[in-house]
Protein backbone atom coordinates (compact mmCIF):
# COMPACT_ATOMS: atom_id res chain seq x y z
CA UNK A 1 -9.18 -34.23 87.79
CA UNK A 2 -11.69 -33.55 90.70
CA UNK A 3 -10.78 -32.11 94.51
CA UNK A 4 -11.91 -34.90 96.90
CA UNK A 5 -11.14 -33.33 99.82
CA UNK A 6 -10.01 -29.79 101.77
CA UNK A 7 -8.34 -30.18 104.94
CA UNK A 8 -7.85 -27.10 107.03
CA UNK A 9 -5.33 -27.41 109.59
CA UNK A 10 -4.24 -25.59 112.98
CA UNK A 11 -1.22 -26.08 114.92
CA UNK A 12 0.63 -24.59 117.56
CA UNK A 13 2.87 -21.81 116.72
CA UNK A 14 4.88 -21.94 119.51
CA UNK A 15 4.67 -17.72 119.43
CA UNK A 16 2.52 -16.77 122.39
CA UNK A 17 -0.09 -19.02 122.14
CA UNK A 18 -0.57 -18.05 118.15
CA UNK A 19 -1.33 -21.20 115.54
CA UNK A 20 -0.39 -21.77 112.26
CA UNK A 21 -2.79 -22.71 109.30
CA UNK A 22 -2.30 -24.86 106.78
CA UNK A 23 -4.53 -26.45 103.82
CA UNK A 24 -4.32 -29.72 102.31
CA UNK A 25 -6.16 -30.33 99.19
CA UNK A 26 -6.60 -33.82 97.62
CA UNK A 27 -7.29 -34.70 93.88
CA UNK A 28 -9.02 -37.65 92.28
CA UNK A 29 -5.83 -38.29 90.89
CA UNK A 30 -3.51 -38.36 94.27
CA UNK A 31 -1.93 -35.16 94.09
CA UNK A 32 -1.93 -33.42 97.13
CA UNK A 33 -1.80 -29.50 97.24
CA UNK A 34 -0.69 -27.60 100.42
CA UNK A 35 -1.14 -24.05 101.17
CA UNK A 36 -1.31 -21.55 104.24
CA UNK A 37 -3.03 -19.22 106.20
CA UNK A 38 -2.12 -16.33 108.00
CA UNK A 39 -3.91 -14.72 111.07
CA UNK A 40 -2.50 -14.93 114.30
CA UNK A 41 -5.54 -14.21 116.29
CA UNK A 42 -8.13 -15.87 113.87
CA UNK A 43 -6.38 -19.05 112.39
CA UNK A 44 -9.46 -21.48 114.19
CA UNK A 45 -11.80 -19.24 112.56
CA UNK A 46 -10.27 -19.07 109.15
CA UNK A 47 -9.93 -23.23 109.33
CA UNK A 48 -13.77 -23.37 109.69
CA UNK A 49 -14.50 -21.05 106.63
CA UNK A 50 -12.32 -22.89 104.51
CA UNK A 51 -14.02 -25.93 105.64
CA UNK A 52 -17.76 -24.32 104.78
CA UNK A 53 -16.18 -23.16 101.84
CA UNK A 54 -14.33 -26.24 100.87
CA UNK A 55 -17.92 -27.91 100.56
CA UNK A 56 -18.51 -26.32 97.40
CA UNK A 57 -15.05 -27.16 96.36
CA UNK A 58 -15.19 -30.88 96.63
CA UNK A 59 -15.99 -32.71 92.71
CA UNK A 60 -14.39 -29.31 90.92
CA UNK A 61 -11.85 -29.19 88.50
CA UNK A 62 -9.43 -27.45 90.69
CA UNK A 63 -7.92 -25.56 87.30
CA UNK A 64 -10.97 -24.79 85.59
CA UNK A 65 -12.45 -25.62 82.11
CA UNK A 66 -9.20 -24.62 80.90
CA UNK A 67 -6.89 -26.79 83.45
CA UNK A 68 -5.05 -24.14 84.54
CA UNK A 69 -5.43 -21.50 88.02
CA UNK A 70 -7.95 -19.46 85.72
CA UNK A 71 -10.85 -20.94 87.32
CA UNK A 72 -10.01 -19.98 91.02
CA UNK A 73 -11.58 -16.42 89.77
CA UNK A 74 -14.57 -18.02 89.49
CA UNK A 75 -15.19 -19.93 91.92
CA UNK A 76 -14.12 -17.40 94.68
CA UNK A 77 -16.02 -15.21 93.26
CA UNK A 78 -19.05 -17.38 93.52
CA UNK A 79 -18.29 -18.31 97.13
CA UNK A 80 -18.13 -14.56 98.20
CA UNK A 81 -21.68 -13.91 96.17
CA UNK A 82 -23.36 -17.20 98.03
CA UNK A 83 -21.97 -16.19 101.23
């Protein structure tokens, strides 16, 4: 299984002017992942470092080399040493 895509996504909060984040990842396979973001002042900014950071992302094995969340580790770890 391979992410194909990383979808950050902003919407109105409804809260004084404050938006929501979510994240929508895709697999090779059709399953479809959601998660969210929290930042009420920052939530635009946040979407656009999960997309530069979703780059490296896309053709991974979202559970690792042993299909499960260990690999995350890694590959956060990476994108924090790369920048």
């Amino acid at each position: 299984m391979k992410i194909t895509a990383i979808e950050p996504i902003t919407c109105e909060s409804g809260i004084g002017g404050r938006d929501w984040l979510f994240v929508k990842i895709t697999t090779d396979d059709g399953i479809i992942g959601w998660g969210e973001g929290y930042d009420w002042h920052a939530a635009p900014a946040l979407a656009e470092a999960i997309r530069v950071v979703g780059r490296d992302l896309i053709g991974q094995d979202p559970g690792g080399s042993t299909g499960s969340a260990a690999g995350c580790g890694t590959r956060g770890e990476r994108a924090y040493r790369n920048g």
